[in-house]
Protein backbone atom coordinates (compact mmCIF):
# COMPACT_ATOMS: atom_id res chain seq x y z
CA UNK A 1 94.52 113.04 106.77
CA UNK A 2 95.14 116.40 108.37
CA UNK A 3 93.74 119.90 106.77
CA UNK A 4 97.31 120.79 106.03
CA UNK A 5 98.50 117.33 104.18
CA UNK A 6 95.21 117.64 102.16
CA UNK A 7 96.16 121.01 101.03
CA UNK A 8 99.60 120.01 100.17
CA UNK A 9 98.38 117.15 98.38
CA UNK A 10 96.27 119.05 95.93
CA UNK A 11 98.84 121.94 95.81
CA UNK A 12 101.19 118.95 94.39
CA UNK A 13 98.58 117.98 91.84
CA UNK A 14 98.41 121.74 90.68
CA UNK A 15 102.32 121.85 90.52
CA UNK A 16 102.34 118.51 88.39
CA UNK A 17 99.06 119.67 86.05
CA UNK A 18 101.43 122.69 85.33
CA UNK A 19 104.03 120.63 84.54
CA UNK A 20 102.68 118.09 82.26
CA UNK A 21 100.23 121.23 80.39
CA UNK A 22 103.05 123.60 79.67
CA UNK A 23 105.28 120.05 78.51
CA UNK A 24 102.57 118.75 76.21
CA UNK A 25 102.33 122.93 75.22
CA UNK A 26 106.14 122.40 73.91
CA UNK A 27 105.71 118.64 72.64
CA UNK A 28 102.48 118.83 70.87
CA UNK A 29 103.32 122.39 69.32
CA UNK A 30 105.26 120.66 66.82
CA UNK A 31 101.69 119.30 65.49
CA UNK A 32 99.95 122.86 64.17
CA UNK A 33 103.77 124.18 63.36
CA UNK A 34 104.79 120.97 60.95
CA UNK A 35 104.02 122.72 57.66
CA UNK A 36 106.25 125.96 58.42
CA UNK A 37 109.31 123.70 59.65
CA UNK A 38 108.57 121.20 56.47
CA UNK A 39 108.89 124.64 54.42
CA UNK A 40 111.50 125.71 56.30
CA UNK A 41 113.51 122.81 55.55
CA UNK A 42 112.23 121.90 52.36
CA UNK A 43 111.61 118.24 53.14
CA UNK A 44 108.20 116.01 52.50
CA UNK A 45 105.90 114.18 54.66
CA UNK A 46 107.62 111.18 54.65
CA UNK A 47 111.18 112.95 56.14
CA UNK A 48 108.72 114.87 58.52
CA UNK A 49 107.10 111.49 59.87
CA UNK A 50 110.86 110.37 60.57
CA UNK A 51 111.28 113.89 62.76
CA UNK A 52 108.18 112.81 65.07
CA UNK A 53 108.91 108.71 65.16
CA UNK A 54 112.91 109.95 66.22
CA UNK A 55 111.51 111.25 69.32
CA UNK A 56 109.16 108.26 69.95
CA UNK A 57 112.00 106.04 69.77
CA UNK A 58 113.81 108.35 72.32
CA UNK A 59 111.35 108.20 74.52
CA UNK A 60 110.47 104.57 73.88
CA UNK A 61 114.18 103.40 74.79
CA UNK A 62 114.38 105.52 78.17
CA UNK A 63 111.28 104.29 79.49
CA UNK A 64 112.39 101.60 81.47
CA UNK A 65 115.19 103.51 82.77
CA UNK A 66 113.03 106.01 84.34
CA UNK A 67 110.98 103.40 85.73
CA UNK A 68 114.08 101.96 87.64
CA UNK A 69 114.86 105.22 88.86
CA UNK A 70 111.40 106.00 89.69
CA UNK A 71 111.56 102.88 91.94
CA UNK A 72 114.46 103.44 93.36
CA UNK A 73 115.30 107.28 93.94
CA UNK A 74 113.21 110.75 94.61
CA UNK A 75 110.66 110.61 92.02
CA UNK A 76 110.23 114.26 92.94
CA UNK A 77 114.28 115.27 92.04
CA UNK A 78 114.05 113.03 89.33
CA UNK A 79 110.97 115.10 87.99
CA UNK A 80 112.65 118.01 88.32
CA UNK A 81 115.53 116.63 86.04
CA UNK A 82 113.14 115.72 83.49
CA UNK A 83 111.45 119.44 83.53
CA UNK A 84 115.11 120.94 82.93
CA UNK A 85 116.11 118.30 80.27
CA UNK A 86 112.84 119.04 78.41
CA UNK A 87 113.53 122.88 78.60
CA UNK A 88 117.45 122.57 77.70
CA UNK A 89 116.80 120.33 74.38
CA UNK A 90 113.70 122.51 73.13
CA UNK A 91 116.46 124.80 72.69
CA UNK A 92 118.67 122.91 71.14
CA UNK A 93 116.23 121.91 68.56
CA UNK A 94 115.57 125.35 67.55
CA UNK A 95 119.01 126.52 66.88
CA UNK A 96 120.28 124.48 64.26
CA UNK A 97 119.45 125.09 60.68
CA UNK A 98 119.86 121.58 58.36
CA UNK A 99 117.26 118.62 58.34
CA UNK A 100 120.22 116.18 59.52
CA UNK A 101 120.41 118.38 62.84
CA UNK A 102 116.61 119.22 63.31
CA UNK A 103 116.23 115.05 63.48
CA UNK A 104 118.78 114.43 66.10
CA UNK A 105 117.86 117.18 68.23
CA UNK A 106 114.42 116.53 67.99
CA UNK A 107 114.80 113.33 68.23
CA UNK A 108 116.69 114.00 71.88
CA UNK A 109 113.35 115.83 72.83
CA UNK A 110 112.34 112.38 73.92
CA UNK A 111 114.23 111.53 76.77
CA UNK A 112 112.08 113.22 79.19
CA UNK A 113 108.37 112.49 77.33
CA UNK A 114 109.22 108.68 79.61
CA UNK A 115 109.19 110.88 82.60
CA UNK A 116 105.27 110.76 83.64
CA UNK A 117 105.03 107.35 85.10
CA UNK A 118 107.59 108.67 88.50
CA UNK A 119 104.59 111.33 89.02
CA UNK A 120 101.47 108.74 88.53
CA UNK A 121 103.43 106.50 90.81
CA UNK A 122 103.95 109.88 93.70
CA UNK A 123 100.40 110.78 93.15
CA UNK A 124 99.16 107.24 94.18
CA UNK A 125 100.59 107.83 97.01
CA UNK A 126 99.15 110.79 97.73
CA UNK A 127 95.72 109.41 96.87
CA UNK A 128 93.84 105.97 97.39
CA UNK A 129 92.89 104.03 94.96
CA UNK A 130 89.20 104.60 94.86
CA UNK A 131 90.44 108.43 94.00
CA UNK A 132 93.10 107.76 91.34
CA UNK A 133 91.35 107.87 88.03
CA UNK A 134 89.28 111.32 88.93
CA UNK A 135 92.47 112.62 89.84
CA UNK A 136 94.80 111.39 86.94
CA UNK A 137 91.49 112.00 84.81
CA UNK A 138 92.27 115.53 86.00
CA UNK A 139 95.68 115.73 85.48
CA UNK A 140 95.32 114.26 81.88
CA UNK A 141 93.20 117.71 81.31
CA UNK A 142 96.66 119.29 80.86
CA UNK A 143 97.20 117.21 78.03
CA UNK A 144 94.53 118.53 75.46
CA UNK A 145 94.62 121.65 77.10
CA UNK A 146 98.50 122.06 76.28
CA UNK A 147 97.52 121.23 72.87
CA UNK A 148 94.88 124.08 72.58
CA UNK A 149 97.21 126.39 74.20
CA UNK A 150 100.17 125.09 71.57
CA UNK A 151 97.62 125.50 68.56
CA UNK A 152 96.97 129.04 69.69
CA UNK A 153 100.40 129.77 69.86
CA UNK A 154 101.34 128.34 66.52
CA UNK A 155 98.46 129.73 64.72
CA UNK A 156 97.69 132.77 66.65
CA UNK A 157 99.81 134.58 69.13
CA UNK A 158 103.26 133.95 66.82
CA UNK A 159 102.31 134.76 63.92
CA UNK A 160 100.53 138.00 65.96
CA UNK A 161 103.85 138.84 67.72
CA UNK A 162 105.69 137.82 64.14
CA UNK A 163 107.34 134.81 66.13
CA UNK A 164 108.73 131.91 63.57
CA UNK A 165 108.91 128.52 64.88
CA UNK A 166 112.32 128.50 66.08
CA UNK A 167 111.12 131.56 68.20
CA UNK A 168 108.16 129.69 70.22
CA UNK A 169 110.12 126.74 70.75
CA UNK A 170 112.52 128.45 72.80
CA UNK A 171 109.43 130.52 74.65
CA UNK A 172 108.49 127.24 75.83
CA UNK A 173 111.95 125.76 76.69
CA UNK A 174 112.72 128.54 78.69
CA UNK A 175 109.69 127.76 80.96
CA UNK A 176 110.59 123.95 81.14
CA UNK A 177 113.66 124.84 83.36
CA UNK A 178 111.57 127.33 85.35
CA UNK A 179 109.30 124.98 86.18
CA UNK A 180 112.49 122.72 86.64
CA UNK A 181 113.18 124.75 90.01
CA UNK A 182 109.53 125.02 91.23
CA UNK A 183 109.50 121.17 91.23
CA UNK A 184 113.03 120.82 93.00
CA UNK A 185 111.87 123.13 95.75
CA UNK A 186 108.51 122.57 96.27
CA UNK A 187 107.47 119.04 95.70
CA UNK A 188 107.91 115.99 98.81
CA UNK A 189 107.93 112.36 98.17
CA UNK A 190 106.44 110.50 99.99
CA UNK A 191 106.70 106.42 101.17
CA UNK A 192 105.74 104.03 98.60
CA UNK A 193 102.29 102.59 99.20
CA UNK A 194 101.23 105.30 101.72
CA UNK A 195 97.79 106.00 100.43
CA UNK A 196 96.79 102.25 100.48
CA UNK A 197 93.77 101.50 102.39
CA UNK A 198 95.56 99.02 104.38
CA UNK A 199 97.99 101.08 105.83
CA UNK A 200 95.33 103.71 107.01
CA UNK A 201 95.42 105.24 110.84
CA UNK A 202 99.38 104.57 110.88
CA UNK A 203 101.63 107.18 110.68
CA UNK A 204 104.57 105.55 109.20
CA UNK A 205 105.28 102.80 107.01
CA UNK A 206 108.75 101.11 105.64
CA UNK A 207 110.61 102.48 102.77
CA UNK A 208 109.78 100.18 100.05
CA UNK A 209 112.36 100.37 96.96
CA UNK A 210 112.19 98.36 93.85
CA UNK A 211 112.72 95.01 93.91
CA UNK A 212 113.65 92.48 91.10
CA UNK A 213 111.13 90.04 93.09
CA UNK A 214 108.29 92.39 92.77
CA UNK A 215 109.14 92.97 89.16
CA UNK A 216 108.66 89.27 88.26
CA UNK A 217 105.42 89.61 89.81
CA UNK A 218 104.41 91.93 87.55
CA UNK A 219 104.41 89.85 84.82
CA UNK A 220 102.57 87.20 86.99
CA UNK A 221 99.77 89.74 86.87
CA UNK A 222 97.36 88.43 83.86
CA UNK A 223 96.09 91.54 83.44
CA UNK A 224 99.10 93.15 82.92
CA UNK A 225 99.13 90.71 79.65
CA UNK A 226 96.48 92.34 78.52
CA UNK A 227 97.34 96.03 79.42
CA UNK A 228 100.50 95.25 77.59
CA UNK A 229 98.66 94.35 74.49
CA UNK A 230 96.41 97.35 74.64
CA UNK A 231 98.68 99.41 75.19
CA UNK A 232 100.98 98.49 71.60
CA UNK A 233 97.84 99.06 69.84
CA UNK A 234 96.31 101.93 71.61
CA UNK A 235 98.53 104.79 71.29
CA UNK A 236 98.32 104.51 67.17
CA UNK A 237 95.62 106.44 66.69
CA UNK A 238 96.86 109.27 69.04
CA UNK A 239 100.16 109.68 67.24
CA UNK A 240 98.82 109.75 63.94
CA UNK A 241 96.09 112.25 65.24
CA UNK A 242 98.29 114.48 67.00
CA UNK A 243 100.64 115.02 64.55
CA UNK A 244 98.82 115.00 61.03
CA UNK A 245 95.60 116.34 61.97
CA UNK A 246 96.64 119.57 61.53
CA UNK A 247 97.81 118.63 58.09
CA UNK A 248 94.79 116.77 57.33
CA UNK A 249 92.74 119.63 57.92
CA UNK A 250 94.41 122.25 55.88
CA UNK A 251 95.35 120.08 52.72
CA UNK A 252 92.17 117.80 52.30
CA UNK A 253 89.70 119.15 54.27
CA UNK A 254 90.53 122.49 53.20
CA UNK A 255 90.37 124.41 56.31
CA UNK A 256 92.78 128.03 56.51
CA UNK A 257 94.40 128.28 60.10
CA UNK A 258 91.44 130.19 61.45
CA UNK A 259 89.20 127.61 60.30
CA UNK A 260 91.28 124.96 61.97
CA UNK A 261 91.33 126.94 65.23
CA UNK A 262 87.41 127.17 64.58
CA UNK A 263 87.29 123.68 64.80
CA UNK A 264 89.97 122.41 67.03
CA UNK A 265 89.71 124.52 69.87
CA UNK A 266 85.88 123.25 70.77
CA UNK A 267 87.04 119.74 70.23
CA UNK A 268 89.76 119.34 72.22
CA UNK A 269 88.12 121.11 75.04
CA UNK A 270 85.57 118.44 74.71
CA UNK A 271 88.78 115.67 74.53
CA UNK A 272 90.10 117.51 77.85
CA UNK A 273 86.61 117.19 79.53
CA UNK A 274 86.80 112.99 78.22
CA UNK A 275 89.89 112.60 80.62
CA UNK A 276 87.83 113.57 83.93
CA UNK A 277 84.83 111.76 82.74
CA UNK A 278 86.23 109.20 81.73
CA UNK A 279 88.21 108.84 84.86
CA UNK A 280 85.29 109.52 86.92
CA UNK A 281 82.80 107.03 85.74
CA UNK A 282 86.28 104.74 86.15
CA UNK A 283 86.14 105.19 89.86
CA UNK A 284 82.17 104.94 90.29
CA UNK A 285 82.27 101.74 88.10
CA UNK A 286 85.16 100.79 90.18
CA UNK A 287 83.36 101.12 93.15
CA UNK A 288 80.76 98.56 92.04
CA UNK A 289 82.70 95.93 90.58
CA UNK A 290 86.22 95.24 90.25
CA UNK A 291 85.75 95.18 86.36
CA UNK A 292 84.40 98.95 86.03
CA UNK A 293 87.84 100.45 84.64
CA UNK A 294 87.79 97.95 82.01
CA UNK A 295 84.34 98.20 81.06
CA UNK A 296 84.74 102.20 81.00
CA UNK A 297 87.74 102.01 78.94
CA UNK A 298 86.45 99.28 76.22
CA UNK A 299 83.23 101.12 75.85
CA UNK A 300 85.40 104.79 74.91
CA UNK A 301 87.22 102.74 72.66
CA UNK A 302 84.76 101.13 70.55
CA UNK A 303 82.81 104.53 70.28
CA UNK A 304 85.53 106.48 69.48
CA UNK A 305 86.01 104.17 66.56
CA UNK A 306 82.51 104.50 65.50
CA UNK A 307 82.54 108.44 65.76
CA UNK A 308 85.94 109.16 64.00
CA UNK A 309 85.00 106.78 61.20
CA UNK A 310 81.39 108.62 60.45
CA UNK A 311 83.33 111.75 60.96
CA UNK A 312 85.70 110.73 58.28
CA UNK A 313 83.03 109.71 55.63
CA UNK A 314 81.54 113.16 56.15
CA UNK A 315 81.24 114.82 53.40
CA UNK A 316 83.61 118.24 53.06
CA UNK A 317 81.10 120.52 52.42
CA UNK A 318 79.05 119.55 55.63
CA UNK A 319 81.30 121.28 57.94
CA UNK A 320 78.36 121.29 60.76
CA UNK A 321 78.24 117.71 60.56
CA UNK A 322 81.77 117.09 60.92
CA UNK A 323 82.33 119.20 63.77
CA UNK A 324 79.71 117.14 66.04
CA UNK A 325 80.77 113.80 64.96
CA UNK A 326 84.67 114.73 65.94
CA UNK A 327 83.17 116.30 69.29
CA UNK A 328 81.64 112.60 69.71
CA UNK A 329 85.12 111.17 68.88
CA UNK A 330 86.81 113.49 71.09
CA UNK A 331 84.73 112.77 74.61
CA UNK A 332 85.07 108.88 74.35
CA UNK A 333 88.78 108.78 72.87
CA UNK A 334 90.46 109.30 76.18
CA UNK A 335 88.24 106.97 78.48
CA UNK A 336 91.14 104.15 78.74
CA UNK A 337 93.70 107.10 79.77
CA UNK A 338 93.13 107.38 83.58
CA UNK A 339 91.52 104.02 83.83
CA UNK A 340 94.63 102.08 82.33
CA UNK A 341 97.00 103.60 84.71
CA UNK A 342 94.72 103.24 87.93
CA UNK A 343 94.23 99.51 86.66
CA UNK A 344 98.54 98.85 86.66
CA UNK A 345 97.86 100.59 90.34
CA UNK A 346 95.22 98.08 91.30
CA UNK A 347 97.34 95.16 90.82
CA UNK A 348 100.94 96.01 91.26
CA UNK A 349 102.68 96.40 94.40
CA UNK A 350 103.92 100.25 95.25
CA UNK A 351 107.75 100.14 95.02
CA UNK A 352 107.55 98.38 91.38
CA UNK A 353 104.73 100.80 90.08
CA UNK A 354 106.83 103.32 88.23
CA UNK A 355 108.68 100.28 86.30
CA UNK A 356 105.15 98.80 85.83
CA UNK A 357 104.13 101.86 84.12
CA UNK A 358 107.14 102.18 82.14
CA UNK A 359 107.15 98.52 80.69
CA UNK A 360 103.89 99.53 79.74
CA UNK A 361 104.88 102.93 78.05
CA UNK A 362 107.60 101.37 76.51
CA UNK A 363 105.04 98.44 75.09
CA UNK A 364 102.92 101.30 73.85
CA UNK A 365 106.11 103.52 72.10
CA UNK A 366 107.48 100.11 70.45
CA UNK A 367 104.71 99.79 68.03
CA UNK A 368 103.36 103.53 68.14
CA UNK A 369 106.60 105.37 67.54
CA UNK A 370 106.11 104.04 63.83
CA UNK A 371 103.00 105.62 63.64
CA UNK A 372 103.89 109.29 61.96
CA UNK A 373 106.06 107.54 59.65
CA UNK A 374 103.62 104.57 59.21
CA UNK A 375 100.84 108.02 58.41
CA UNK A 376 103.48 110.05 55.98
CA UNK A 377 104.42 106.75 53.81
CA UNK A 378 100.31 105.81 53.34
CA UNK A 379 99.71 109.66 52.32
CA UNK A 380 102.48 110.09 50.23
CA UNK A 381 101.17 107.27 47.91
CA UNK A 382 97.43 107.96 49.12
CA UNK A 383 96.31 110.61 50.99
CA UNK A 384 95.93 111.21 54.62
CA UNK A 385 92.83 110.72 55.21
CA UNK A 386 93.52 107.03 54.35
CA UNK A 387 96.31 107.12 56.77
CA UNK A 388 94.42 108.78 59.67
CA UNK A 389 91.09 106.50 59.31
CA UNK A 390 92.82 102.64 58.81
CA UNK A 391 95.26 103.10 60.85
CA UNK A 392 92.56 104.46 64.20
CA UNK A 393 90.07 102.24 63.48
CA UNK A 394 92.07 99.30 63.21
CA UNK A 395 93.97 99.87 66.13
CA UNK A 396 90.70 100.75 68.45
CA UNK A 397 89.32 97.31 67.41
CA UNK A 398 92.18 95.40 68.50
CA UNK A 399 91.87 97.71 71.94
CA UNK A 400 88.19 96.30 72.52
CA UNK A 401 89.05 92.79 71.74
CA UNK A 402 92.03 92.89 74.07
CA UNK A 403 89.80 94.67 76.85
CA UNK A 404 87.67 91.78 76.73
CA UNK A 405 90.12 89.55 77.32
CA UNK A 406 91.38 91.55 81.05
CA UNK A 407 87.63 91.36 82.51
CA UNK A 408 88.43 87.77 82.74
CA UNK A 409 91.77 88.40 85.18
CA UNK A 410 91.34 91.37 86.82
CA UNK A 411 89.28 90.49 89.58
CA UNK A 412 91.66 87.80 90.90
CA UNK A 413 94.87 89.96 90.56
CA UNK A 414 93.11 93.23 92.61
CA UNK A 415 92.80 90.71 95.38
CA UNK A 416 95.69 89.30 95.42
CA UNK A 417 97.27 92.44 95.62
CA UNK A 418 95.07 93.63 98.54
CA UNK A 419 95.94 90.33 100.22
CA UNK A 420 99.96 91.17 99.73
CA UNK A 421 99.27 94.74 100.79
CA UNK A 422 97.50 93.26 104.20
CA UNK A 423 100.13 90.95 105.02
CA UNK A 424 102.65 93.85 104.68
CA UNK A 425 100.61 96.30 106.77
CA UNK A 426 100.19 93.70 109.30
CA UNK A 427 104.07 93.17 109.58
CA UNK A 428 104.36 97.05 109.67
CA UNK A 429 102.35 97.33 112.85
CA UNK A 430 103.61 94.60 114.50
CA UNK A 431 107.12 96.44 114.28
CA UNK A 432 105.97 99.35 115.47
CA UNK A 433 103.93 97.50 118.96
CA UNK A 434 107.70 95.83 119.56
């Protein structure tokens, strides 16, 4: 790869980590800003949870629509759509002013949180796979980091500039459909399967488009069984974190807002750091055996577990304590992240890998979109530290169990997949001699 190409590549990844921090900036704000829009409103936990799960279910039902699109059009224009439709409903949901409103145009929020797995599938392409979890490790970083940055916001700079909710929500809008135009103008696609070792020294390739015969392979793939069932579980515990944590703090833990930003800020710089490391010792396990992703991402689940629940059981007054035992949580949490996506890489073929992706989204948003709701029904009759701690630890268990199950197929489908990605680089240069 040329000087240039390498620079453009990375330049892409900086336009993309911009992307996805300021959009988890405008999706995760709603976390630290729930208890002024449930006073706003005048509405409980139980009509909040139904706010958050309406865009989950949003998002849940486009998935495999932007996975076909992915597959078959410019996952770069398509991107850009996404950035503009996430700016131009932000707005919408903070104009109106009844519950019945906030719900559906929250709700419509969602339609471009299925939009990430067109840019995994580009940056693969950029980037082979002995690369791809250090680099989507990387790009995860926006995703804490937009939630530090949407804390601070909430609980610092609004309240500073006297800024209600309605007020920051079209802030960050507004720079959704900049960054809209920066992605229409600025990012390439590229062929599908470019960056695959097979295909190296040759300066074109085919235009590969999706396929309904490399679909059904997919779920030939017996990993993808398991990343399926992971995935339903997994993304529990993230839900119910992200968007009653906040909560959590304040009402049971008794933390004020500086306290929470105290707290928070450390530990999800520690989260963003678990995406790179966790991608990273991904690739070097990778590297060594065809299992390392899997055994990475089983071991960050099963610690996390262990972490959140002493963390939990910590008593209030031992603040100290707390605060160490949620950093623990918070570096081994996002280990399956990178890994999970770089393992639906290693065994699907390029021009299905955005549809891949989104069946597995999908998977994920099917059980997890109940999740707030699930949280806000359990604390209205409990509390929420009930919700928060059965319904994480449960979920990582079934995770680790599940992982187990993929070391057992995951060798054989990475070959097999190398093997279909020789015999189409060997028709590719046999064109190209004739």
């Amino acid at each position: 790869m040329s000087k240039e190409n390498s620079r453009y590549r990375w330049f892409v990844v900086a336009v993309f980590f911009m992307f996805m921090l300021l959009h988890q900036v405008d999706k995760l704000l709603i976390g630290p800003l729930t208890p002024e829009i449930m006073k706003d409103f005048s509405i409980t936990k139980t009509q909040m949870g139904a706010v958050l799960t309406g865009a989950l279910i949003v998002g849940t039902i486009f998935y495999p629509l932007w996975g076909y699109w992915y597959d078959r059009y410019s996952r770069a224009k398509l991107l850009s759509a996404a950035s503009f439709i996430w700016g131009a409903t932000t707005w919408l949901s903070s104009i109106v002013r009844s519950y019945g409103l906030f719900v559906v145009t929250r709700a419509s929020t969602g339609v471009d949180d299925s939009a990430y797995p067109g840019l995994y599938s580009l940056i693969a392409d950029y980037f082979g796979p002995t690369q791809r979890s250090k680099v989507y490790g990387l790009l995860q970083l926006a995703q804490p980091i937009g939630y530090l940055l949407g804390m601070v916001l909430a609980l610092m700079v609004a309240p500073m500039l006297g800024w209600e909710w309605r007020t920051v929500f079209i802030a960050t809008g507004s720079l959704g459909i900049l960054l809209a135009v920066m992605i229409f103008f600025g990012v390439k696609d590229l062929p599908r399967g470019q960056a695959e070792p097979e295909f190296a020294n040759m300066e074109e390739i085919g235009q590969y488009k999706f396929s309904w015969e490399a679909a059904k392979d997919v779920l030939k793939k017996r990993t993808m069984w398991f990343v399926f069932l992971q995935g339903f579980a997994g993304v529990f515990p993230w839900n119910v974190i992200t968007y009653w944590f906040f909560t959590y703090l304040g009402e049971e833990r008794g933390y004020d807002q500086d306290g929470v930003l105290m707290l928070m800020a450390p530990v999800i710089l520690v989260l963003a750091g678990g995406y790179f490391v966790g991608g990273a010792l991904g690739d070097w396990a990778f590297k060594r055996t065809l299992k390392g992703r899997i055994l990475v991402s089983s071991a960050g689940v099963i610690l996390g577990a262990i972490f959140l629940f002493l963390a939990m059981q910590t008593p209030i007054a031992d603040k100290n304590t707390f605060f160490v035992l949620m950093c623990l949580t918070a570096i081994f949490m996002p280990f399956s992240s990178p890994n999970v996506v770089s393992t639906v890489y290693d065994v699907t073929m390029p021009e299905v890998r955005s549809t891949a992706q989104s069946v597995e989204y999908f998977i994920e948003n099917a059980g997890a979109a109940a999740a707030p709701l699930l949280a806000g029904i359990i604390a209205d009759a409990s509390n929420l530290h009930t919700a928060i701690l059965w319904i994480c630890i449960s979920a990582w268990l079934i995770c680790f169990v599940i992982y187990l199950g993929a070391l057992f197929f995951v060798d054989g489908d990475i070959h097999a997949l190398r093997a279909q990605m020789q015999t189409r680089a060997d028709f590719e240069r046999a064109k190209q001699t004739t």
